[in-house]
Protein backbone atom coordinates (compact mmCIF):
# COMPACT_ATOMS: atom_id res chain seq x y z
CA UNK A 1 46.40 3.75 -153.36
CA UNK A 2 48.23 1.62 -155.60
CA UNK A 3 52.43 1.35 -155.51
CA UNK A 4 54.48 -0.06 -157.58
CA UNK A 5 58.18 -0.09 -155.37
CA UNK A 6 61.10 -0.61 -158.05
CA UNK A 7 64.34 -1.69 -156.74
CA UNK A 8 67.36 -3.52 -158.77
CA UNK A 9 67.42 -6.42 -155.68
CA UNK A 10 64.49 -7.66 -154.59
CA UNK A 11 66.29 -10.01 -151.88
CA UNK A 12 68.22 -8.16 -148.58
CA UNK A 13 71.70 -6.94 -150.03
CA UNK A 14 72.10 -4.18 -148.03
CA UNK A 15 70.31 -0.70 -146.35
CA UNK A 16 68.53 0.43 -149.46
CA UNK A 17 66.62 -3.13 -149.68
CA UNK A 18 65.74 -2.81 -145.94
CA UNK A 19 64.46 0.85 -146.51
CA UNK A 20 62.33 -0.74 -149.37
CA UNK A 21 60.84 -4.35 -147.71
CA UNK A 22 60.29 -1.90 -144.26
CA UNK A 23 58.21 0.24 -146.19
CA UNK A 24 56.55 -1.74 -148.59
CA UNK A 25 55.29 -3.78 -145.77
CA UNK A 26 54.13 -0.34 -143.92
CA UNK A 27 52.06 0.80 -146.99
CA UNK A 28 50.16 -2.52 -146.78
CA UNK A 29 49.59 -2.59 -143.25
CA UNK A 30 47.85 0.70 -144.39
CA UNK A 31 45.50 -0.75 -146.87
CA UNK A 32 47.10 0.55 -150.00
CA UNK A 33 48.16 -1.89 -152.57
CA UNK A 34 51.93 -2.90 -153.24
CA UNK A 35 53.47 -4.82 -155.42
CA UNK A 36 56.80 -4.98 -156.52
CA UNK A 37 59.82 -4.99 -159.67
CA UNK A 38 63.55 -5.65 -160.12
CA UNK A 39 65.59 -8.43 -160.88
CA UNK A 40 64.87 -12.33 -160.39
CA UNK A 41 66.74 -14.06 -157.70
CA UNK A 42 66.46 -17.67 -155.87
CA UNK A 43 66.63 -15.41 -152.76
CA UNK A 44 63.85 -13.32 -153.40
CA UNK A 45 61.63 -12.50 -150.42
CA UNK A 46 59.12 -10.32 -152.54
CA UNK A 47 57.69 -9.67 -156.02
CA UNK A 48 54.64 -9.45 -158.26
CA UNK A 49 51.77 -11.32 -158.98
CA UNK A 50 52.37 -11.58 -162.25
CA UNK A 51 56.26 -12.69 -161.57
CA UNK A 52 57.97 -10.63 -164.10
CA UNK A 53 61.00 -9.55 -163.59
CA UNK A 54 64.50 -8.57 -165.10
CA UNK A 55 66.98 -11.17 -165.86
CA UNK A 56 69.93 -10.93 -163.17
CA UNK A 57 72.54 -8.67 -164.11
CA UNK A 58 76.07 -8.38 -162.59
CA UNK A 59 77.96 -5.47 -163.27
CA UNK A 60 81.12 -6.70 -161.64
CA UNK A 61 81.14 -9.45 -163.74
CA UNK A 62 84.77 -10.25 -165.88
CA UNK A 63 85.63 -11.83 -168.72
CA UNK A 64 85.80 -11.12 -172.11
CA UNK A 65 82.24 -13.09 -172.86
CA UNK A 66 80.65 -10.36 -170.17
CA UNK A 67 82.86 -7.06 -171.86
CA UNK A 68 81.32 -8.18 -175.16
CA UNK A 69 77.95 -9.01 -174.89
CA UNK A 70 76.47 -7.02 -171.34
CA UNK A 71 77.54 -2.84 -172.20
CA UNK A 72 74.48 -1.85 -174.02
CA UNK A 73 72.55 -4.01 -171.67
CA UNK A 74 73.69 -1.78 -169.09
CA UNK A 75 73.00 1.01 -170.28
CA UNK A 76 70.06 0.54 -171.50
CA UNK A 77 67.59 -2.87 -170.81
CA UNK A 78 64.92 -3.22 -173.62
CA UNK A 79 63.81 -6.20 -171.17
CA UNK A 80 62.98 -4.15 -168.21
CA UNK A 81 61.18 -1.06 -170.12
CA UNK A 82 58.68 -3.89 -171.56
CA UNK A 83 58.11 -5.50 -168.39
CA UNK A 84 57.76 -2.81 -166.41
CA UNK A 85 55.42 -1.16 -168.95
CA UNK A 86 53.19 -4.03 -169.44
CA UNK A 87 52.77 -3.72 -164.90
CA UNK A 88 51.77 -0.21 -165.35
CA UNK A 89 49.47 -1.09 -167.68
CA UNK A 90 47.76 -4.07 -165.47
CA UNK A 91 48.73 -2.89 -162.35
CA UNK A 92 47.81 1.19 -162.96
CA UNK A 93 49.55 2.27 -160.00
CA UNK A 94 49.13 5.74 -158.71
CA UNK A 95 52.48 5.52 -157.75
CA UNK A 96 55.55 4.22 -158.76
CA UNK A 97 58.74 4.72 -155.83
CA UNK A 98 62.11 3.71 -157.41
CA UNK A 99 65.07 2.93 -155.67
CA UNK A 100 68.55 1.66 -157.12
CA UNK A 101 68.01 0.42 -160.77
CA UNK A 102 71.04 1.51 -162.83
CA UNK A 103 73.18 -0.80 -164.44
CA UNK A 104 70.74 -3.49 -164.07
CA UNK A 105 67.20 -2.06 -164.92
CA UNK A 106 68.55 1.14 -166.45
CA UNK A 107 66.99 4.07 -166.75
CA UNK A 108 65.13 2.56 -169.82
CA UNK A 109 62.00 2.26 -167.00
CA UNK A 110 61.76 6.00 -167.17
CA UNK A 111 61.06 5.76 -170.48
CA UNK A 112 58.21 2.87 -170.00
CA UNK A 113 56.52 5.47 -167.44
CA UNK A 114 56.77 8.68 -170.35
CA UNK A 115 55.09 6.18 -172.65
CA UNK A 116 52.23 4.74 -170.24
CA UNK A 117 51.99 8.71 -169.48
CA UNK A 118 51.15 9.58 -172.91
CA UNK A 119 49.61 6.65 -174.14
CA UNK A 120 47.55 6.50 -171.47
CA UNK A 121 46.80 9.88 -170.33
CA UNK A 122 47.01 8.53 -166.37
CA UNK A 123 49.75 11.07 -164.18
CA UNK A 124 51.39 8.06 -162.21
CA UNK A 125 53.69 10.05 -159.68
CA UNK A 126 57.39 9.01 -159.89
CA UNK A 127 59.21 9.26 -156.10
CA UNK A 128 63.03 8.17 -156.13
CA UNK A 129 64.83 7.81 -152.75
CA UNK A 130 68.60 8.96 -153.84
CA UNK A 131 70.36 6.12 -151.47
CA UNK A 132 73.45 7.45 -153.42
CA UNK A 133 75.03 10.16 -156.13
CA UNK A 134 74.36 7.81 -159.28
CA UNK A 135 72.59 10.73 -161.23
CA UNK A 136 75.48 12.98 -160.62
CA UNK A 137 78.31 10.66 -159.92
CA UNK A 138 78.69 7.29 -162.30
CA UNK A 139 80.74 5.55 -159.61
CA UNK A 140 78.21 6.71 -157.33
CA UNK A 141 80.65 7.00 -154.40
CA UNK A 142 81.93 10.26 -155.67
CA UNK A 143 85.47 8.63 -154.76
CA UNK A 144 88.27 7.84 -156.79
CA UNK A 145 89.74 3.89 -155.87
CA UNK A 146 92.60 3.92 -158.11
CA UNK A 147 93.59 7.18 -155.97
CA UNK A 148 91.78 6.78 -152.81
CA UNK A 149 90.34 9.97 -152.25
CA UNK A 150 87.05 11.82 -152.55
CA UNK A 151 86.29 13.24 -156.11
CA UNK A 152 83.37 15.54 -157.21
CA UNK A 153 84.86 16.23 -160.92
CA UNK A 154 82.25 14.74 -162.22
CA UNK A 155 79.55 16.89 -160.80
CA UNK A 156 81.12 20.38 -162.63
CA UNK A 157 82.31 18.42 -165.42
CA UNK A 158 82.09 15.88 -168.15
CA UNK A 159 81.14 12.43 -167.05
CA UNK A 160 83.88 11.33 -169.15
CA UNK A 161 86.33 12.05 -165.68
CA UNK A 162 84.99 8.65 -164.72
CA UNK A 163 87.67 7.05 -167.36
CA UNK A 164 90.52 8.95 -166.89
CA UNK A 165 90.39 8.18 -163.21
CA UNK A 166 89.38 4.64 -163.56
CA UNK A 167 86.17 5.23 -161.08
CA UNK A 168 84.33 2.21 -161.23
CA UNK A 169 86.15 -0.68 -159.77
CA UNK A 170 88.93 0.97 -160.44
CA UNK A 171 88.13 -0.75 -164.38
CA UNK A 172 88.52 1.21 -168.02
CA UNK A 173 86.18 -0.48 -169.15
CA UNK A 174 83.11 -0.61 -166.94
CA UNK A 175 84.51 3.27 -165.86
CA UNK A 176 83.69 3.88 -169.36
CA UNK A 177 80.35 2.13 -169.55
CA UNK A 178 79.35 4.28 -166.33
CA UNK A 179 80.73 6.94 -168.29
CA UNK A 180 78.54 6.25 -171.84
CA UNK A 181 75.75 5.72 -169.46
CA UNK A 182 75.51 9.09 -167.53
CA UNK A 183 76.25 11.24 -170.39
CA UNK A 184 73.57 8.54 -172.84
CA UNK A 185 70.87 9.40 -170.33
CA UNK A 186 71.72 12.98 -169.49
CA UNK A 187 71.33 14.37 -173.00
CA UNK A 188 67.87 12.12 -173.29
CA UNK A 189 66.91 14.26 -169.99
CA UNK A 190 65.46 11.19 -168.67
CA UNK A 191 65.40 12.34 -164.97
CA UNK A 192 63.07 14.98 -165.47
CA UNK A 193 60.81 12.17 -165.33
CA UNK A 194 61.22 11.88 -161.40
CA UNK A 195 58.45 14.28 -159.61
CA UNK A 196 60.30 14.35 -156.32
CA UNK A 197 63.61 12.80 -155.40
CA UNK A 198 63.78 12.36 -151.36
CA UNK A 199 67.44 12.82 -149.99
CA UNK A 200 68.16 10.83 -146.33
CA UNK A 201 71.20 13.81 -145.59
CA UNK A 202 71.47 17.55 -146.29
CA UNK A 203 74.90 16.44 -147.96
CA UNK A 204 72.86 14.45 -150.43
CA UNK A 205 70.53 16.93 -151.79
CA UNK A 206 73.40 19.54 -151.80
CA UNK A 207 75.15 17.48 -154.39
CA UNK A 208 72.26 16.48 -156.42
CA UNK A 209 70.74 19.88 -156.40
CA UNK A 210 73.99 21.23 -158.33
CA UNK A 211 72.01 19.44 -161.68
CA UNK A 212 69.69 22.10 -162.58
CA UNK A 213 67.53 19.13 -163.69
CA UNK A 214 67.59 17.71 -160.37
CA UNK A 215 67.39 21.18 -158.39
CA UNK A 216 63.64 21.88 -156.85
CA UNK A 217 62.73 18.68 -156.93
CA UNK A 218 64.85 17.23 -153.98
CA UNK A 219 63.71 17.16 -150.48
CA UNK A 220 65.72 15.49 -147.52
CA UNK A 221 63.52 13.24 -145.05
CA UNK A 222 66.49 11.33 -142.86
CA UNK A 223 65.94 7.62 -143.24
CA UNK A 224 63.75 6.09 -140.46
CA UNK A 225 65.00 3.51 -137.33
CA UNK A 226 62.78 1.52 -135.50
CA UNK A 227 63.70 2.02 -131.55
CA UNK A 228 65.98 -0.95 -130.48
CA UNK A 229 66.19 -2.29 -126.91
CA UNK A 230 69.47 -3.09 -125.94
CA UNK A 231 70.54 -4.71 -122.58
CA UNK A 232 72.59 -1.98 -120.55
CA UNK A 233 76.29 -3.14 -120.42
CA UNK A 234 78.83 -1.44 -117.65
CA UNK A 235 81.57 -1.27 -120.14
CA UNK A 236 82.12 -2.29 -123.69
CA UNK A 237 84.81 -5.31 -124.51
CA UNK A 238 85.35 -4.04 -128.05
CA UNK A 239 85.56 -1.73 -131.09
CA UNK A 240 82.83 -2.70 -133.47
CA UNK A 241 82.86 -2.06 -137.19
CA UNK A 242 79.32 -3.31 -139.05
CA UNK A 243 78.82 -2.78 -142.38
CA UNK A 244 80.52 -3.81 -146.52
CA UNK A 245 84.22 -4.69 -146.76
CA UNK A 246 85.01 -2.48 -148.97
CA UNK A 247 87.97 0.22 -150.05
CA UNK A 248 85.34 3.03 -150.07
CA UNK A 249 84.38 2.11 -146.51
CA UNK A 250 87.71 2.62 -144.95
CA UNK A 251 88.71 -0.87 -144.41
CA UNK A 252 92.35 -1.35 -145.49
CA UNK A 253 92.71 1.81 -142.93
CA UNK A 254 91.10 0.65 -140.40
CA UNK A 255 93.19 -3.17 -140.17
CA UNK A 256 96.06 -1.51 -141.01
CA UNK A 257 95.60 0.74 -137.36
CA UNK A 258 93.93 -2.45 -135.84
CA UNK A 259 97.67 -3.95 -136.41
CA UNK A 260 99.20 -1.22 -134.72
CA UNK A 261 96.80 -1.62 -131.31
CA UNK A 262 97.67 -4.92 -130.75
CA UNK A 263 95.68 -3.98 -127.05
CA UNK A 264 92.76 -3.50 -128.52
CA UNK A 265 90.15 -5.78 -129.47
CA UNK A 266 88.40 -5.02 -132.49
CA UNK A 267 85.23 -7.13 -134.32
CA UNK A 268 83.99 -6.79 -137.44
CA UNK A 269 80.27 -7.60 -138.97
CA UNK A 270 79.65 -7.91 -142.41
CA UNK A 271 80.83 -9.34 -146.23
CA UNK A 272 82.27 -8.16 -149.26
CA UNK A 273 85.20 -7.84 -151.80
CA UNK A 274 87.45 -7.50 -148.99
CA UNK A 275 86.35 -9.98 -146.52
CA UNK A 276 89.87 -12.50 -147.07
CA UNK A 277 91.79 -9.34 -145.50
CA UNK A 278 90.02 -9.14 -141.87
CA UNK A 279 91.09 -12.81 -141.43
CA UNK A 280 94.44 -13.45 -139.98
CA UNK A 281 94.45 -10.18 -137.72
CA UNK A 282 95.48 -11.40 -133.88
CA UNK A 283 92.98 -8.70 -132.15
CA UNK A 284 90.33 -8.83 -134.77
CA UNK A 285 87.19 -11.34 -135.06
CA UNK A 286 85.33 -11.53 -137.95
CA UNK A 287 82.00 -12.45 -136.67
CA UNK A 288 80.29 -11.93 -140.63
CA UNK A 289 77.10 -10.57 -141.82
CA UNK A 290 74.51 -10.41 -139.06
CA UNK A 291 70.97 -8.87 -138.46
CA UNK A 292 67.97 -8.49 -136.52
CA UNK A 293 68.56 -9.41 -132.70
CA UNK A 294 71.83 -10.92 -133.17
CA UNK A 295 73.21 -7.61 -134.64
CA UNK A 296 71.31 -5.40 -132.30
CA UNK A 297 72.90 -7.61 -129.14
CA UNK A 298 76.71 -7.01 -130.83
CA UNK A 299 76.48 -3.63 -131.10
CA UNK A 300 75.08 -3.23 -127.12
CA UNK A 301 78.67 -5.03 -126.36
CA UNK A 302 80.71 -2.66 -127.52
CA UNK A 303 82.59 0.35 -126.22
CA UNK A 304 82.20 2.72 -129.11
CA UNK A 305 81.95 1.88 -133.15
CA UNK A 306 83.84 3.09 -136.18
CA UNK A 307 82.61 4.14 -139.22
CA UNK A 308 85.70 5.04 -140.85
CA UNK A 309 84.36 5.69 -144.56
CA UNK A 310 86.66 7.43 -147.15
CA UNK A 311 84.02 8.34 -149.76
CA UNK A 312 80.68 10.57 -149.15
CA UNK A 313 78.22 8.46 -146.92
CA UNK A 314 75.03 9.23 -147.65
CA UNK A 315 73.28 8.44 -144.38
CA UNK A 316 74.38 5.11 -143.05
CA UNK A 317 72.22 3.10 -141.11
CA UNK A 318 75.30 1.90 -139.46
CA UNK A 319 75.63 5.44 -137.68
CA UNK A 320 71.95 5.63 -137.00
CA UNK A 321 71.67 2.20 -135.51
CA UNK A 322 74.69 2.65 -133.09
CA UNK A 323 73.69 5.59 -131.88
CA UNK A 324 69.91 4.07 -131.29
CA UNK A 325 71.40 1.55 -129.04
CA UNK A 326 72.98 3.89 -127.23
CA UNK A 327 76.77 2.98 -128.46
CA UNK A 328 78.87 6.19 -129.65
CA UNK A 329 80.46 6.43 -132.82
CA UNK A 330 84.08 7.47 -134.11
CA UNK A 331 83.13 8.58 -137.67
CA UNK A 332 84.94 10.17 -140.83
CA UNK A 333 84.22 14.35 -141.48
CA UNK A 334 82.50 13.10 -144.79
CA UNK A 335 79.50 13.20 -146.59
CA UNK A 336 76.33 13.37 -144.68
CA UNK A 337 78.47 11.23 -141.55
CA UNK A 338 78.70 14.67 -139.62
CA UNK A 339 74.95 15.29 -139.63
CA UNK A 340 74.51 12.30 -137.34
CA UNK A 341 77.28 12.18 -135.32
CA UNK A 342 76.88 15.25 -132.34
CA UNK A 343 81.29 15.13 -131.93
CA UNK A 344 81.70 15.54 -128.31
CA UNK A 345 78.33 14.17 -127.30
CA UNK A 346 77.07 11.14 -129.08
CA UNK A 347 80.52 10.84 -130.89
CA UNK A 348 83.40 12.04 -132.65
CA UNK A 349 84.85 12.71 -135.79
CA UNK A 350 88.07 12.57 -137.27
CA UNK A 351 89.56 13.39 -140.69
CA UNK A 352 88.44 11.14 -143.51
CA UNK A 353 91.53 9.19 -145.15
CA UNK A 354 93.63 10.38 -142.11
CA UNK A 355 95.10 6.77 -140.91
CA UNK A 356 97.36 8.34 -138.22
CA UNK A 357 94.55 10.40 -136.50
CA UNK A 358 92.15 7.29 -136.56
CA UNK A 359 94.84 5.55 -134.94
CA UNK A 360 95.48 8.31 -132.05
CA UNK A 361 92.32 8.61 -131.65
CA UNK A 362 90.77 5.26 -131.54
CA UNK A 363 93.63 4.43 -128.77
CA UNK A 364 92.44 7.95 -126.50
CA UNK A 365 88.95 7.18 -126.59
CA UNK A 366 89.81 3.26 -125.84
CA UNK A 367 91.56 4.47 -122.68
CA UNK A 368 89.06 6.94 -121.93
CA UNK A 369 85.49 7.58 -119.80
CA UNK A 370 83.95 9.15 -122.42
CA UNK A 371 82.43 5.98 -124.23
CA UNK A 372 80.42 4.88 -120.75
CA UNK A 373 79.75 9.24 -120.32
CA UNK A 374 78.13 9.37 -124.09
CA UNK A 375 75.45 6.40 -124.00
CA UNK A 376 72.83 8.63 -122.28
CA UNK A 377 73.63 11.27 -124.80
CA UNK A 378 72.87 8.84 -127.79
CA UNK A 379 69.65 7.02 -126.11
CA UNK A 380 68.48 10.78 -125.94
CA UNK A 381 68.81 11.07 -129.64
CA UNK A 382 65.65 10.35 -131.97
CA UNK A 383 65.33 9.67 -135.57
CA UNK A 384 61.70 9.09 -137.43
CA UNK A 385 59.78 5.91 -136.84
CA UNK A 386 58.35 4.01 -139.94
CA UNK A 387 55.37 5.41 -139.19
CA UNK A 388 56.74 9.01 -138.99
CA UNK A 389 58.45 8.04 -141.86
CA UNK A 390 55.33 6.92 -143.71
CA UNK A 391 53.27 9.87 -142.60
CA UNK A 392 56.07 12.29 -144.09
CA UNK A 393 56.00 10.83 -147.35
CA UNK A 394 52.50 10.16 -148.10
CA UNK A 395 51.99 13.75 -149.23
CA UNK A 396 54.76 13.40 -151.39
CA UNK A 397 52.91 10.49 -153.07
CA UNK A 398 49.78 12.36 -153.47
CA UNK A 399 51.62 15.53 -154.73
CA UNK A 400 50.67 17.93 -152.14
């Protein structure tokens, strides 16, 4: 079988690229071919034999040169439809499995596959994996960061919400971008063009299913997690967070109750816009981004983790991966969060956005047996392998 694996970064960035490289590399260890399109990047670590690829867009880009010159090209990318199209027509994949593209590749690569459809009378099968709300939601957080809190107007509603709250980056003008997009490509029905659309939470597919477009073609397959081996540790020396400094993630919560527990030590793994405000914080190290072994062996070291998140998580590998090495999590009610977390046995849960809550409860748990009492209850726990994973979705491919 031939696949052609779409995704905006073709370098790691984050869970959605690991979801892709992990399974790209499984379909090849299974004799089918693979190759691969998004943008070009110096850090690429995969591509296409015939290296085209997208110039690099960034949408969070300022100035007025950027405001003037990069809407359209966000909306929709001429560039990437004639690329793409001239792969399909080399390449004839039997498959083509997208994963984040808009903004930077647009939906515009849709429109390349109705063409090569038509054109050339071959039924190339279109999978999406919905790592977020983008094609109900143009923030795709469904949260509000002007007003910190979780929003779904968008999904009963006009797109156009997105502006008046200031949704993306909490900006008028790229909120009303997003905005010109979603509406652009809804009335052009361009997502009709997707054959199935796999969801990694319940949550997910709940939201996306409320687009009639969408509806009864969504199916939720939980993301996969290779088992890690931890070394066993008596008793945890810290709180961990792992994951993107960011508002929608909780973090401006979370250091402001790490200030008030002066007793407790707290680390934090990762990068992003907020990264100059975990610096400076007496009981918290900021170890940065890790991976691999290095990650795996952090997370073994600590008492419980936090995933404190204040929009709708889809399914966070930060959850899953915790829990796989047998370290509890303290997670927000929100999004698909709950559908991981077992509260009282692997975990707990508190009130998204509730600051005084996390705080009580990050303290009682600190000062409690429960942490050491849970870590048999998580080790227990089992999520698909990659190979599960690959066996579940190769009758999606084929269309059975």
């Amino acid at each position: 079988m031939k696949i052609l694996m779409v995704n905006k970064f073709l370098y790691p960035a984050g869970g959605a690229e690991t979801y892709v490289f992990k399974l790209g590399e499984y379909w090849k260890k299974h004799g089918h071919e693979v190759e691969y399109f998004g943008m070009y990047h110096p850090k690429n670590i995969v591509g296409n034999r015939w290296e085209l690829y997208c110039d690099s867009k960034d949408f969070h880009k300022k100035g007025i040169g950027a405001n003037l010159t990069n809407p359209f090209k966000l909306i929709y990318s001429a560039e990437a439809k004639r690329k793409i199209r001239y792969i399909l027509n080399v390449f004839q994949p039997d498959v083509m499995h997208i994963n984040n593209f808009n903004y930077q590749l647009t939906p515009s690569i849709l429109t390349a596959v109705k063409e090569y459809r038509r054109q050339c009378g071959k039924k190339i099968r279109v999978v999406y994996t919905a790592h977020d709300s983008q094609m109900v939601c143009p923030n795709h957080y469904m949260y509000s960061p002007s007003q910190r809190y979780v929003c779904e107007k968008c999904l009963h509603g006009s797109y156009w919400n997105c502006v008046s709250g200031r949704c993306i980056h909490n900006s008028f003008f790229r909120s009303c971008v997003g905005a010109a997009e979603g509406v652009y490509w809804k009335k052009r029905n361009i997502y009709s063009m997707m054959d199935v659309i796999i969801c990694p939470s319940f949550f997910m597919k709940e939201k996306l299913d409320t687009n009639s477009v969408l509806s009864g073609r969504t199916v939720m397959l939980r993301n996969f997690m290779e088992p890690l081996k931890v070394k066993s540790v008596k008793k945890g020396e810290y709180v961990l967070y792992f994951g993107r400094y960011s508002d929608e993630k909780g973090i401006r919560m979370l250091l402001d109750v790490c200030r008030k527990l002066p007793q407790i030590p707290f680390v934090f793994a990762g990068k992003g816009s907020l990264s100059d405000l975990v610096e400076g914080i007496s009981n918290v190290k900021n170890v940065g981004f890790l991976t691999g072994d290095d990650l795996t062996k952090l997370i073994g070291g600590a008492r419980f983790s936090v995933c404190p998140s204040e929009c709708h998580e889809n399914c966070p590998f930060s959850v899953i991966e915790s829990i796989m090495c047998g370290i509890p999590v303290l997670g927000s009610d929100r999004g698909g969060i709950p559908e991981l977390i077992k509260d009282g046995r692997t975990g707990w849960l508190f009130p998204g956005g509730d600051r005084e809550r996390l705080q009580e409860m990050i303290q009682t748990i600190w000062n409690s047996s429960e942490p050491e009492m849970f870590r048999s209850a998580c080790r227990k726990e089992t999520f698909d392998t990659l190979e599960e994973y690959g066996r579940k979705i190769l009758p999606l491919y084929r269309g059975e």
